[in-house]
N, C-alpha and C. Protein backbone atom coordinates (compact mmCIF):
# COMPACT_ATOMS: atom_id res chain seq x y z
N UNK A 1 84.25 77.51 185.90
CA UNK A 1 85.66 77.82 185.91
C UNK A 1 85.84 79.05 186.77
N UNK A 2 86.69 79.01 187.63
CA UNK A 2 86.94 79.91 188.35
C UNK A 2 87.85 81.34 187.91
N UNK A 3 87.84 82.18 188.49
CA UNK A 3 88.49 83.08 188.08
C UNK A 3 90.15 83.06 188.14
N UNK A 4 90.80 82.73 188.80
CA UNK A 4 91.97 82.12 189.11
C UNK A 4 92.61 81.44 187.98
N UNK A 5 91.89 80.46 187.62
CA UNK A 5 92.27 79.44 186.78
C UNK A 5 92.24 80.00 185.09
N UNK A 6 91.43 81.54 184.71
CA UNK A 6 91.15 82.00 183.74
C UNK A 6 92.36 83.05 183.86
N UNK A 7 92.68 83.12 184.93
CA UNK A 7 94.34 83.90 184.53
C UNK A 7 95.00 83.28 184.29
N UNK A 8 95.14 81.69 185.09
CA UNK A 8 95.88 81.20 184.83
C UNK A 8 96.21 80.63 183.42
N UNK A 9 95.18 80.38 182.15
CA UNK A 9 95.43 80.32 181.00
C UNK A 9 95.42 81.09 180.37
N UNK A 10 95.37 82.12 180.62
CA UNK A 10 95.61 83.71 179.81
C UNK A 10 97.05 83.79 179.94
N UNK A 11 97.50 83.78 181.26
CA UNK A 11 98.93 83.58 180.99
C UNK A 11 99.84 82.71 180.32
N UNK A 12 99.56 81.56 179.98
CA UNK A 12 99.83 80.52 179.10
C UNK A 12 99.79 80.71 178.29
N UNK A 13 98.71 81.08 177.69
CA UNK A 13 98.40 82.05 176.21
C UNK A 13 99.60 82.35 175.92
N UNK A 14 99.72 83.87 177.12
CA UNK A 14 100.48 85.12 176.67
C UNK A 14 102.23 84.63 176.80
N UNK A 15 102.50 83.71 177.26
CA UNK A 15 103.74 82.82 177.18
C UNK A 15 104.19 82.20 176.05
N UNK A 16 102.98 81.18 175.82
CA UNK A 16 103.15 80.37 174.01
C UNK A 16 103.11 81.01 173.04
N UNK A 17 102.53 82.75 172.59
CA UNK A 17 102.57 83.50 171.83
C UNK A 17 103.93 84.36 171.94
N UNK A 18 104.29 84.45 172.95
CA UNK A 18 105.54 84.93 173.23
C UNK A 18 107.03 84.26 172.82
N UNK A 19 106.83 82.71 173.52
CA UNK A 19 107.39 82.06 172.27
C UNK A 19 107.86 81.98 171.07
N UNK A 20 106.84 81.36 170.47
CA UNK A 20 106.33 81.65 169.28
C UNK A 20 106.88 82.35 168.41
N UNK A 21 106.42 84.16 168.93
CA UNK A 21 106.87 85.37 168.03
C UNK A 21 108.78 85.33 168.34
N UNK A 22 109.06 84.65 169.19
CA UNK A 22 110.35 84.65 169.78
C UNK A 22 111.18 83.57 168.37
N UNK A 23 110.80 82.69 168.54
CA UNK A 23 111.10 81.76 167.47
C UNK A 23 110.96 82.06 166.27
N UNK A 24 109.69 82.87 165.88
CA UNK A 24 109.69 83.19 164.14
C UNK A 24 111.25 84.32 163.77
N UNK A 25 111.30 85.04 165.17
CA UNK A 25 112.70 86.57 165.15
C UNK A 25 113.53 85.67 165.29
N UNK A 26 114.06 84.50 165.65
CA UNK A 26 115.28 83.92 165.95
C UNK A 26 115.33 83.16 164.31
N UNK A 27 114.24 82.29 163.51
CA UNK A 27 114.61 81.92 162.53
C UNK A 27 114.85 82.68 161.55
N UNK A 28 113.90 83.86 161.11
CA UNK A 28 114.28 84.85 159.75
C UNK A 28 115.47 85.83 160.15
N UNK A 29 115.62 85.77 161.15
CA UNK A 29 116.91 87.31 161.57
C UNK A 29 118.30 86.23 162.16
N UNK A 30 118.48 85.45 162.51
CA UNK A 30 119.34 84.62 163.25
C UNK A 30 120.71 84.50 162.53
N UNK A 31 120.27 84.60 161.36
CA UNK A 31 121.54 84.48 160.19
C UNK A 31 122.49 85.58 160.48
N UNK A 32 121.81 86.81 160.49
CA UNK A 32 122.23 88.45 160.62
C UNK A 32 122.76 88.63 161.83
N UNK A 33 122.02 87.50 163.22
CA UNK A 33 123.02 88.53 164.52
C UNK A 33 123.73 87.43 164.79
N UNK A 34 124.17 86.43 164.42
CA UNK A 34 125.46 85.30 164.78
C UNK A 34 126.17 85.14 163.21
N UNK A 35 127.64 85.00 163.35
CA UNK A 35 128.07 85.02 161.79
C UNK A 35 127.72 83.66 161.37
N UNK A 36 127.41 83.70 160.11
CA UNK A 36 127.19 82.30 159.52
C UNK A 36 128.33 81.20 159.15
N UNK A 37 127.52 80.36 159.70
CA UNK A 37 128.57 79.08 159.30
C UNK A 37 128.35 78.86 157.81
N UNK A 38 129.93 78.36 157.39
CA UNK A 38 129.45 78.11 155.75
C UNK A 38 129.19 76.29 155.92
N UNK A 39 128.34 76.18 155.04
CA UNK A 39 127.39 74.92 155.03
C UNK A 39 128.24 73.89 153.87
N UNK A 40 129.79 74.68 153.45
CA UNK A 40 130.53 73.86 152.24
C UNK A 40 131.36 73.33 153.02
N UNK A 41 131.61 72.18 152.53
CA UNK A 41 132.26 71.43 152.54
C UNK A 41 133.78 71.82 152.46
N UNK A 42 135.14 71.21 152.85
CA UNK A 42 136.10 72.21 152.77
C UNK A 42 136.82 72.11 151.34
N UNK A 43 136.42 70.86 151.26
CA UNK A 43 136.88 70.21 150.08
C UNK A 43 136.62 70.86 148.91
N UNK A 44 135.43 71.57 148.88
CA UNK A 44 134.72 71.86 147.38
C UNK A 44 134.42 72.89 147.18
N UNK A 45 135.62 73.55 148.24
CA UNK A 45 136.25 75.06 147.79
C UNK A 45 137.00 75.00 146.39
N UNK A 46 137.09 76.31 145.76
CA UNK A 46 137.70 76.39 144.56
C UNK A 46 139.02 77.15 144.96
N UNK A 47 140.05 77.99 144.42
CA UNK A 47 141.40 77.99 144.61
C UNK A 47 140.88 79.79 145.05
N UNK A 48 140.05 80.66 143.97
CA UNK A 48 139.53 82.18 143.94
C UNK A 48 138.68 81.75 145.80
N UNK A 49 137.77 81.02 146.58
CA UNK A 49 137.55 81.26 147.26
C UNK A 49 138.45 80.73 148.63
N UNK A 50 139.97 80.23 148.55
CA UNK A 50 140.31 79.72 149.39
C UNK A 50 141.43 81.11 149.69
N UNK A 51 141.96 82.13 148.49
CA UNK A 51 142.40 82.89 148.58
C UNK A 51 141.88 83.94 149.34
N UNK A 52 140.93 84.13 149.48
CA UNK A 52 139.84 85.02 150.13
C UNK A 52 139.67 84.85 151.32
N UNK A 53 139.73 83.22 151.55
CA UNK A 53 139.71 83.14 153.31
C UNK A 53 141.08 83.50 153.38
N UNK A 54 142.00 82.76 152.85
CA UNK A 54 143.36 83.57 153.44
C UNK A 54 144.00 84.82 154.02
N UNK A 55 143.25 85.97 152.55
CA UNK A 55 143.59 86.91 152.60
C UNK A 55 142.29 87.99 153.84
N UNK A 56 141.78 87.07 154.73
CA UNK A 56 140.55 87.69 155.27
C UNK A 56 141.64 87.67 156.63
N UNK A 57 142.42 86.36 156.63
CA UNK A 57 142.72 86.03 157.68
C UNK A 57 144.30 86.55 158.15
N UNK A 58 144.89 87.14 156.82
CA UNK A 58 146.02 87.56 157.10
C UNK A 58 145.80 89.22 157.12
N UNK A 59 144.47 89.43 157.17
CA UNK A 59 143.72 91.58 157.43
C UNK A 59 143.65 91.14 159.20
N UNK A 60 143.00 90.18 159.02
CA UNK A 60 142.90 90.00 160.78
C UNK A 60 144.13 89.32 161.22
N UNK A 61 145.12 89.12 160.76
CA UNK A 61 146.13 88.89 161.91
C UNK A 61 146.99 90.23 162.21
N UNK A 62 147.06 90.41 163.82
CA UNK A 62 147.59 91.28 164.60
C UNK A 62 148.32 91.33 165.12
N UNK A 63 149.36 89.88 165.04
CA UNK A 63 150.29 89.68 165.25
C UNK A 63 151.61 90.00 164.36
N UNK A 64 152.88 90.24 164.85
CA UNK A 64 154.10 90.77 163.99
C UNK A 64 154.67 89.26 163.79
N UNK A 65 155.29 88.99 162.51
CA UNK A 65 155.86 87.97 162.22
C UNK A 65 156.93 87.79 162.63
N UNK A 66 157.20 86.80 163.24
CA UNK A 66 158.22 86.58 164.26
C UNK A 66 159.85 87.07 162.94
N UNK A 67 161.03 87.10 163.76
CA UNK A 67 162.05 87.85 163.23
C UNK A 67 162.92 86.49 162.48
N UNK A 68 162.44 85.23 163.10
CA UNK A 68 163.51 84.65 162.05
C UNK A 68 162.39 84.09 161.32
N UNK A 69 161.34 84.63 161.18
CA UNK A 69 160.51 84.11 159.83
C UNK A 69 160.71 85.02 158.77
N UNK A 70 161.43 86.10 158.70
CA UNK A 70 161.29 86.99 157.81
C UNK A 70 162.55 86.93 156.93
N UNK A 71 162.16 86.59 155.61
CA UNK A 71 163.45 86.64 155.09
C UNK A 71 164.51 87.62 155.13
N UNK A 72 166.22 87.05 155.27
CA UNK A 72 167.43 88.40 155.21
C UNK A 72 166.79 89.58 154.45
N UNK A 73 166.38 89.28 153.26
CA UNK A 73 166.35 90.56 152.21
C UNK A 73 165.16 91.39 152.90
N UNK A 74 164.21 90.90 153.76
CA UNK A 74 163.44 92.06 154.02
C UNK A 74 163.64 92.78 155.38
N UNK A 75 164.70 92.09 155.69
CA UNK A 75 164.89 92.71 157.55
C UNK A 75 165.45 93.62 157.17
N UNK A 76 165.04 94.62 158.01
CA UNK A 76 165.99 96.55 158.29
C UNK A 76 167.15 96.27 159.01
N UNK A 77 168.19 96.74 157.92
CA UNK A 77 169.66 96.21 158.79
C UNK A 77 169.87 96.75 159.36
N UNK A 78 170.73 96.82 160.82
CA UNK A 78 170.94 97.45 162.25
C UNK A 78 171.94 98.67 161.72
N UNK A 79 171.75 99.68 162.42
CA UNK A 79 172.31 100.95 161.78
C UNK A 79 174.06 100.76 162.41
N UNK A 80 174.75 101.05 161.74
CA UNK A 80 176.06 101.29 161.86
C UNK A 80 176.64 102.32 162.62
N UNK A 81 177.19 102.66 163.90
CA UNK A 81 177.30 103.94 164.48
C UNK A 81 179.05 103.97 163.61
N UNK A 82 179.59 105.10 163.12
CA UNK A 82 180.44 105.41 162.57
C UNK A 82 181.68 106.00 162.94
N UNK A 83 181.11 106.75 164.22
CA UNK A 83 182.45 107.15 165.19
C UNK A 83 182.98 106.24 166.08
N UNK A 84 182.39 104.98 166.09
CA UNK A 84 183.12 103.93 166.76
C UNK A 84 183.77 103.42 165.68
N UNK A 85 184.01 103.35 164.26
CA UNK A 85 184.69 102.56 163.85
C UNK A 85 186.04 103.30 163.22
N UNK A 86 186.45 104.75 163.73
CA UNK A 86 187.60 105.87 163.51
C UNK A 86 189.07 104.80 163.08
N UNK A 87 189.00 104.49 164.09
CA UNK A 87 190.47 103.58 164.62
C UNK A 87 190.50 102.66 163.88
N UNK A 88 189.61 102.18 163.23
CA UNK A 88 189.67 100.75 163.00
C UNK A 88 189.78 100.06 161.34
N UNK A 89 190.72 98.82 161.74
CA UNK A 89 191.38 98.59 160.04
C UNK A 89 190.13 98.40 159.48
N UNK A 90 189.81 98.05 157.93
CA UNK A 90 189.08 97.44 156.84
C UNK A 90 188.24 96.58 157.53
N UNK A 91 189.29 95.67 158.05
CA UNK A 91 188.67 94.12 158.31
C UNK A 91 187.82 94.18 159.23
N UNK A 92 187.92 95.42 159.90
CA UNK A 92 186.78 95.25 161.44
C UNK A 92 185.23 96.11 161.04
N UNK A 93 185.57 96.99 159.79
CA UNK A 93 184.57 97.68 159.86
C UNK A 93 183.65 96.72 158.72
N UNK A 94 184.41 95.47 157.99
CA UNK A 94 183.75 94.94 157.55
C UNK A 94 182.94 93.79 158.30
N UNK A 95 183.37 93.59 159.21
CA UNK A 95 182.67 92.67 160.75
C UNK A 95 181.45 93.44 160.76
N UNK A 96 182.02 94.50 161.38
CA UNK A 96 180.25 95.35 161.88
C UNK A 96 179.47 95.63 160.59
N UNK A 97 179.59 96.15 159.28
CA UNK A 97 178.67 96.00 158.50
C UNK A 97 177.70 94.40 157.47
N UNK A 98 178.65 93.34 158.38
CA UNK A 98 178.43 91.91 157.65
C UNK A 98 177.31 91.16 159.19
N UNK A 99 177.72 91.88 159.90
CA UNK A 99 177.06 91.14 161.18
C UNK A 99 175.91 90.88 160.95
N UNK A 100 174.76 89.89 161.40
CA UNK A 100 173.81 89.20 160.80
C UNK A 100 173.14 88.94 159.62
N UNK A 101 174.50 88.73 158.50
CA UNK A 101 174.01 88.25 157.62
C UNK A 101 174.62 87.36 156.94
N UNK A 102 174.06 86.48 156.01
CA UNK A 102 174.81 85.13 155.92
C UNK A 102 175.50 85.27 154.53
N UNK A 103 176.87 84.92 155.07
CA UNK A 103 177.93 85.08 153.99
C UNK A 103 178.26 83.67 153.34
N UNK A 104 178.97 83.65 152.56
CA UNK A 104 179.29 82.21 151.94
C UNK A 104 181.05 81.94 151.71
N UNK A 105 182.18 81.75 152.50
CA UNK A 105 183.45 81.48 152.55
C UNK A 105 183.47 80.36 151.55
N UNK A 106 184.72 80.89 150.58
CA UNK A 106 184.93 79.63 149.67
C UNK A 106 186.54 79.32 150.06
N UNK A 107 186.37 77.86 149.81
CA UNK A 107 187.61 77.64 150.47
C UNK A 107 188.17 76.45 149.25
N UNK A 108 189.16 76.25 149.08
CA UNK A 108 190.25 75.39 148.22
C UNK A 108 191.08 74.44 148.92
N UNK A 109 191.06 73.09 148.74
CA UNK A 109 191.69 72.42 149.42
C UNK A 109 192.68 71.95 148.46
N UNK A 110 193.92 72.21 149.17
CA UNK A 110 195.44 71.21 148.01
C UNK A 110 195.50 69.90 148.74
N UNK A 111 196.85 69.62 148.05
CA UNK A 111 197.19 68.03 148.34
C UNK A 111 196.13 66.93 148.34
N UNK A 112 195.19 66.78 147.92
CA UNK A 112 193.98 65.81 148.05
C UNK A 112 194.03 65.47 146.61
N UNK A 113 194.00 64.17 146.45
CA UNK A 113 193.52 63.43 145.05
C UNK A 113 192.58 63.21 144.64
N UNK A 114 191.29 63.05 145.83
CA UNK A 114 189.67 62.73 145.33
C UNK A 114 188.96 63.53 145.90
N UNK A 115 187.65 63.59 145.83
CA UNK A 115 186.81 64.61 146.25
C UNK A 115 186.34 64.26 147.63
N UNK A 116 186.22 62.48 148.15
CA UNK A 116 186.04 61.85 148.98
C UNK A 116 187.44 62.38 150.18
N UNK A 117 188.77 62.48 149.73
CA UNK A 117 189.26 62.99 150.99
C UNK A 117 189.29 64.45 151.42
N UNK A 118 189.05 65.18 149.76
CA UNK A 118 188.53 66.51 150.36
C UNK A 118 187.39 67.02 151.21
N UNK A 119 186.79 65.80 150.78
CA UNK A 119 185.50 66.29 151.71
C UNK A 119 185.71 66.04 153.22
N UNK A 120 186.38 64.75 153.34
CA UNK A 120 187.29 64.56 154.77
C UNK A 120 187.73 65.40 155.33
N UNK A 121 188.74 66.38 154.59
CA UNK A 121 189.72 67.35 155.72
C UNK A 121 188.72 68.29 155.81
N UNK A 122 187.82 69.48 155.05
CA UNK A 122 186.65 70.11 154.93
C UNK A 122 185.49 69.75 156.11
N UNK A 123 185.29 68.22 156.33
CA UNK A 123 184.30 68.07 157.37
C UNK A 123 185.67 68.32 159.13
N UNK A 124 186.59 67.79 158.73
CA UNK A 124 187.49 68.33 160.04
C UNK A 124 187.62 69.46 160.38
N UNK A 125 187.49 70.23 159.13
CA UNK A 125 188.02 71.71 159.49
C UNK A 125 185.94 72.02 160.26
N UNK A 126 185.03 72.01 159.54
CA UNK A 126 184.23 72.43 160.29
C UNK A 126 183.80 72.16 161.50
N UNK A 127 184.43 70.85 161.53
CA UNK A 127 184.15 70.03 163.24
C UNK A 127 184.82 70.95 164.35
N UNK A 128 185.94 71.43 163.90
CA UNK A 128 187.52 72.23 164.31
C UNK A 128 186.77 73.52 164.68
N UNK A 129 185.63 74.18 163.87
CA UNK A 129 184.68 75.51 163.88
C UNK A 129 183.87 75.12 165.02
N UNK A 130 182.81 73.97 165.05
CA UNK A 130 181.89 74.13 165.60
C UNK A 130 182.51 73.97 167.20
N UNK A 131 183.56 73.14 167.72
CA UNK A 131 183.96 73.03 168.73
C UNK A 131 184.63 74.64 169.27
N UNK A 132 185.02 74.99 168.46
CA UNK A 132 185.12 76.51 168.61
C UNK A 132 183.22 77.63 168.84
N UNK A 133 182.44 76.70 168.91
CA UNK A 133 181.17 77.55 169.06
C UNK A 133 180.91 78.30 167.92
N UNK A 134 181.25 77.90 166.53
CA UNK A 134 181.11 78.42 165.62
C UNK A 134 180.24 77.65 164.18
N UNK A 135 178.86 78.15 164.19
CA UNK A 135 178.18 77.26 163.83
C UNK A 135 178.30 77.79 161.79
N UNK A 136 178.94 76.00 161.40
CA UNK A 136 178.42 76.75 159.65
C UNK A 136 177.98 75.26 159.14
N UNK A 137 178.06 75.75 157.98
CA UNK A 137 177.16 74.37 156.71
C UNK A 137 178.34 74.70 155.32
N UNK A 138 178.16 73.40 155.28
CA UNK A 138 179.66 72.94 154.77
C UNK A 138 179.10 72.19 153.18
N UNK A 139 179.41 72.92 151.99
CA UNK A 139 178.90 72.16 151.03
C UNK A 139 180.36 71.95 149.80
N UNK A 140 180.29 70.66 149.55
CA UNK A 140 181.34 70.19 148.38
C UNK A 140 181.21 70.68 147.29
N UNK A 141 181.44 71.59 146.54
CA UNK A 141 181.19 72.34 145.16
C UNK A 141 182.01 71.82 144.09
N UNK A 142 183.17 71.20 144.48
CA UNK A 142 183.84 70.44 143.06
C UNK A 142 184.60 69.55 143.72
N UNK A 143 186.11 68.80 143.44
CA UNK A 143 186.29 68.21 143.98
C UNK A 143 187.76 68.95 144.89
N UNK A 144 187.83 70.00 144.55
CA UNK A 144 188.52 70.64 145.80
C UNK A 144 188.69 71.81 146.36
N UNK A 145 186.67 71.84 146.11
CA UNK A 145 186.84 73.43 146.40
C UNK A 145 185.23 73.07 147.41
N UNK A 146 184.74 73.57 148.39
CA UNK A 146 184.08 73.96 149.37
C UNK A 146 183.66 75.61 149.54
N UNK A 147 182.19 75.33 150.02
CA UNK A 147 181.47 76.75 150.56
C UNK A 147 181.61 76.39 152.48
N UNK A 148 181.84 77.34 152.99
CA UNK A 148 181.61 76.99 154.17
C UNK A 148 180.46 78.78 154.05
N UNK A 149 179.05 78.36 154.75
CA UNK A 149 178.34 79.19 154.91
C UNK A 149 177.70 79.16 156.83
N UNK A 150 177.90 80.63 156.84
CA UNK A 150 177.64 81.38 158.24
C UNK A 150 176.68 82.01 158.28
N UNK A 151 175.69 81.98 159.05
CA UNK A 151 174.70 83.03 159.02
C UNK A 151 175.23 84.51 159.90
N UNK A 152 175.88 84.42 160.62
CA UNK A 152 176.74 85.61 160.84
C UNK A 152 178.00 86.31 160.52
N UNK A 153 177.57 86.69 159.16
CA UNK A 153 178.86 87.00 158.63
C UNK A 153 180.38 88.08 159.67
N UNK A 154 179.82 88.30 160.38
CA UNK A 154 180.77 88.96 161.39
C UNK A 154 181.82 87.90 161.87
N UNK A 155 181.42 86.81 162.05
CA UNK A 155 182.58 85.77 162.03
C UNK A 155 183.42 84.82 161.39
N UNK A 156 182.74 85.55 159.62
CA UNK A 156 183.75 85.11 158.23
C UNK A 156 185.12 85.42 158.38
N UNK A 157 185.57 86.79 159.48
CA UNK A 157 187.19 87.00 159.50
C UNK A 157 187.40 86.06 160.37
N UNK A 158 187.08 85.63 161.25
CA UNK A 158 187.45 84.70 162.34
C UNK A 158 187.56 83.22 161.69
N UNK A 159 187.07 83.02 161.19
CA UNK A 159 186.65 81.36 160.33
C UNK A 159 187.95 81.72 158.98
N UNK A 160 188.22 82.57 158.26
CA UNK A 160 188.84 82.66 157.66
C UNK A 160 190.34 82.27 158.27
N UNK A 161 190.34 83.10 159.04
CA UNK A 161 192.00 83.07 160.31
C UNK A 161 192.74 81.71 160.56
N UNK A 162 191.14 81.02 161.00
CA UNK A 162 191.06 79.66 161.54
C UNK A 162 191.79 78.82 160.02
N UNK A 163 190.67 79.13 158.67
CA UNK A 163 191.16 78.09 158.08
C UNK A 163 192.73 78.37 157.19
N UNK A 164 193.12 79.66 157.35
CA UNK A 164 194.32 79.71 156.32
C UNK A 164 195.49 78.79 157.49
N UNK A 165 195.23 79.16 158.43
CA UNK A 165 196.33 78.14 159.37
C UNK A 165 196.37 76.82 159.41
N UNK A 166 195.27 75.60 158.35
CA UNK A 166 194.94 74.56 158.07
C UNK A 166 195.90 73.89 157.10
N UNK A 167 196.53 73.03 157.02
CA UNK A 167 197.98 72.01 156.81
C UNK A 167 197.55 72.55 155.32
N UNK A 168 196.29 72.10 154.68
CA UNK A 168 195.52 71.72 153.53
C UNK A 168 194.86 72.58 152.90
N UNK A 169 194.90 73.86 153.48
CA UNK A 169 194.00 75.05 152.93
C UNK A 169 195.06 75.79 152.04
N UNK A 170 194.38 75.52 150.98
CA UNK A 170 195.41 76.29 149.39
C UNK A 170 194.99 77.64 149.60
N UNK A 171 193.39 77.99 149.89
CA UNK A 171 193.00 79.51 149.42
C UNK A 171 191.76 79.87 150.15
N UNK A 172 191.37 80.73 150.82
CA UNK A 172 190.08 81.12 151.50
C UNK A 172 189.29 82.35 150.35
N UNK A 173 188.12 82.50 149.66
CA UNK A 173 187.77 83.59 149.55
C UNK A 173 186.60 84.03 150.42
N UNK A 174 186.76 85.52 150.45
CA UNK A 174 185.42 86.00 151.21
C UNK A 174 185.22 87.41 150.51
N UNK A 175 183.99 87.35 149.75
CA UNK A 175 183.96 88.52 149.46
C UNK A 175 184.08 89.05 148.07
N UNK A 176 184.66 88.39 147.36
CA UNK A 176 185.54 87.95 146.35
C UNK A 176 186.90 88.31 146.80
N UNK A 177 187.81 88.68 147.87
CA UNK A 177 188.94 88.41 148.52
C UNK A 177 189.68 87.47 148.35
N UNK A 178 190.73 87.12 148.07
CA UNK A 178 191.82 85.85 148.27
C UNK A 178 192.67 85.79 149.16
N UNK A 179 192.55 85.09 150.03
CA UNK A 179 193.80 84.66 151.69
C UNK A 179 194.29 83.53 151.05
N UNK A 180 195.63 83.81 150.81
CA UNK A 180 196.19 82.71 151.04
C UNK A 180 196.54 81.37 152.08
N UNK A 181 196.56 79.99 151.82
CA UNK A 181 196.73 79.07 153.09
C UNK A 181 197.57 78.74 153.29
N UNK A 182 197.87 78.03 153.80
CA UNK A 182 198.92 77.74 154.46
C UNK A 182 199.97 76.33 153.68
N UNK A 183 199.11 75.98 152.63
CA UNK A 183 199.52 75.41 151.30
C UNK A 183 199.48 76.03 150.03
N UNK A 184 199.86 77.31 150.21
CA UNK A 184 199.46 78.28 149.18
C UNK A 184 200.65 78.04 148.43
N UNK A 185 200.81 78.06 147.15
CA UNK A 185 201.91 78.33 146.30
C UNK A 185 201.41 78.97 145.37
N UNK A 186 202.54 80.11 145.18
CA UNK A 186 202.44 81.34 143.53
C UNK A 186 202.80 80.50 142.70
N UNK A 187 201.67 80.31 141.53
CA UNK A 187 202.09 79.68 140.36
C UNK A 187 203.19 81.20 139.54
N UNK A 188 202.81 82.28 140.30
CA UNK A 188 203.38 83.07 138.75
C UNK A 188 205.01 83.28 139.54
N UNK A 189 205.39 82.38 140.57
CA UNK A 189 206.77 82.90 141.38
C UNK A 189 207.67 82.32 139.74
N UNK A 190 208.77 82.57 140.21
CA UNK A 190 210.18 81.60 139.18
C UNK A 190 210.41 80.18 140.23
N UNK A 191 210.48 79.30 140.05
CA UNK A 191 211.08 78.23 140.18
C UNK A 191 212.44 78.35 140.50
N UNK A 192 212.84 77.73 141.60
CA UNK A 192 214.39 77.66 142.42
C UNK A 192 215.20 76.56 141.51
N UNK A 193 216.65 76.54 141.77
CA UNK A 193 217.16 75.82 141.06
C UNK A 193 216.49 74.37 141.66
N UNK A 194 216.24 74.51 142.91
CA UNK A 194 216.08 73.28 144.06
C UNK A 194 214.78 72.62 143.76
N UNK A 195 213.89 73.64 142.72
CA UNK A 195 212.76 72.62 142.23
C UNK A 195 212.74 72.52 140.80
N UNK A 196 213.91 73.05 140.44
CA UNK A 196 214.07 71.69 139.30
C UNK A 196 214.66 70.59 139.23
């Protein structure tokens, strides 16, 4: 055997032992320098360890929760500047302190016999809103009374305006407020000779 050829398997040696010791550090330590995969199943998690991933995963999120995910009650309401509102009646300074938040207009419909045509003039009147660019949700609460709900309450005086001028609108509240409509009658007036 030549000399050549006796390096040449010495180096082979010193390669396959190298290996080797390479492979024994990658199986006992391998766990420690890559994170471990869990080997469960997802299914046959229990409820205490699914909370844990959750709550691992909501320490690592770094992201801000977007603004219309956050419920009204926890958003910081926009500050009110106060020397702009000197001049100005009730009704406007109640605009700027109602502005993005969702109010609930109750409204009364007269002259209607069933709840089916109240709900009729009620879906006109909101059709009458939205074509005006005024977006609400319209719910039947008895048979002649309606919520009309806004998520911007800054345009409850405007929607109010709209509906007391309605043939059929007995009463608007906002607020606990009462507007009269435009079918409004005082039960506590006296009676004319002409309506008896």
């Amino acid at each position: 055997v030549s000399n050549a050829e006796i390096q040449e398997m010495v180096r082979m040696f010193v390669c396959l032992v190298v290996l080797v010791c390479c492979n024994m550090f990658l199986v006992s330590f391998g766990d420690q320098i890559s994170p471990s995969k869990s080997k469960k199943d997802i299914r046959d998690y229990d409820d205490a360890e699914i909370e844990r991933i959750f709550d691992q995963w909501e320490e690592n999120d770094d992201e801000e929760a977007d603004p219309d995910d956050i419920p009204e009650f926890m958003k910081k309401p926009q500050p009110i500047d106060m020397n702009n509102l000197k001049d100005k009646s009730p009704e406007d300074i109640l605009k700027v302190s109602k502005k993005g938040k969702t109010i609930m207009i109750f409204v009364t419909v007269a002259g209607q016999d069933s709840r089916q045509k109240a709900d009729k003039v009620t879906e006109i009147w909101q059709t009458g809103l939205h074509n005006a660019n005024i977006q609400v949700q319209r719910y039947m609460i008895s048979d002649d009374r309606a919520i009309f709900m806004v998520t911007d309450g800054s345009l409850a005086w405007d929607i109010k305006d709209y509906l007391i001028e309605m043939e059929f609108c007995y009463e608007v509240e906002i607020e606990g407020q009462k507007f009269p409509g435009k079918s409004f009658t005082d039960p506590t007036a006296n009676p004319t000779k002409d309506e008896l």
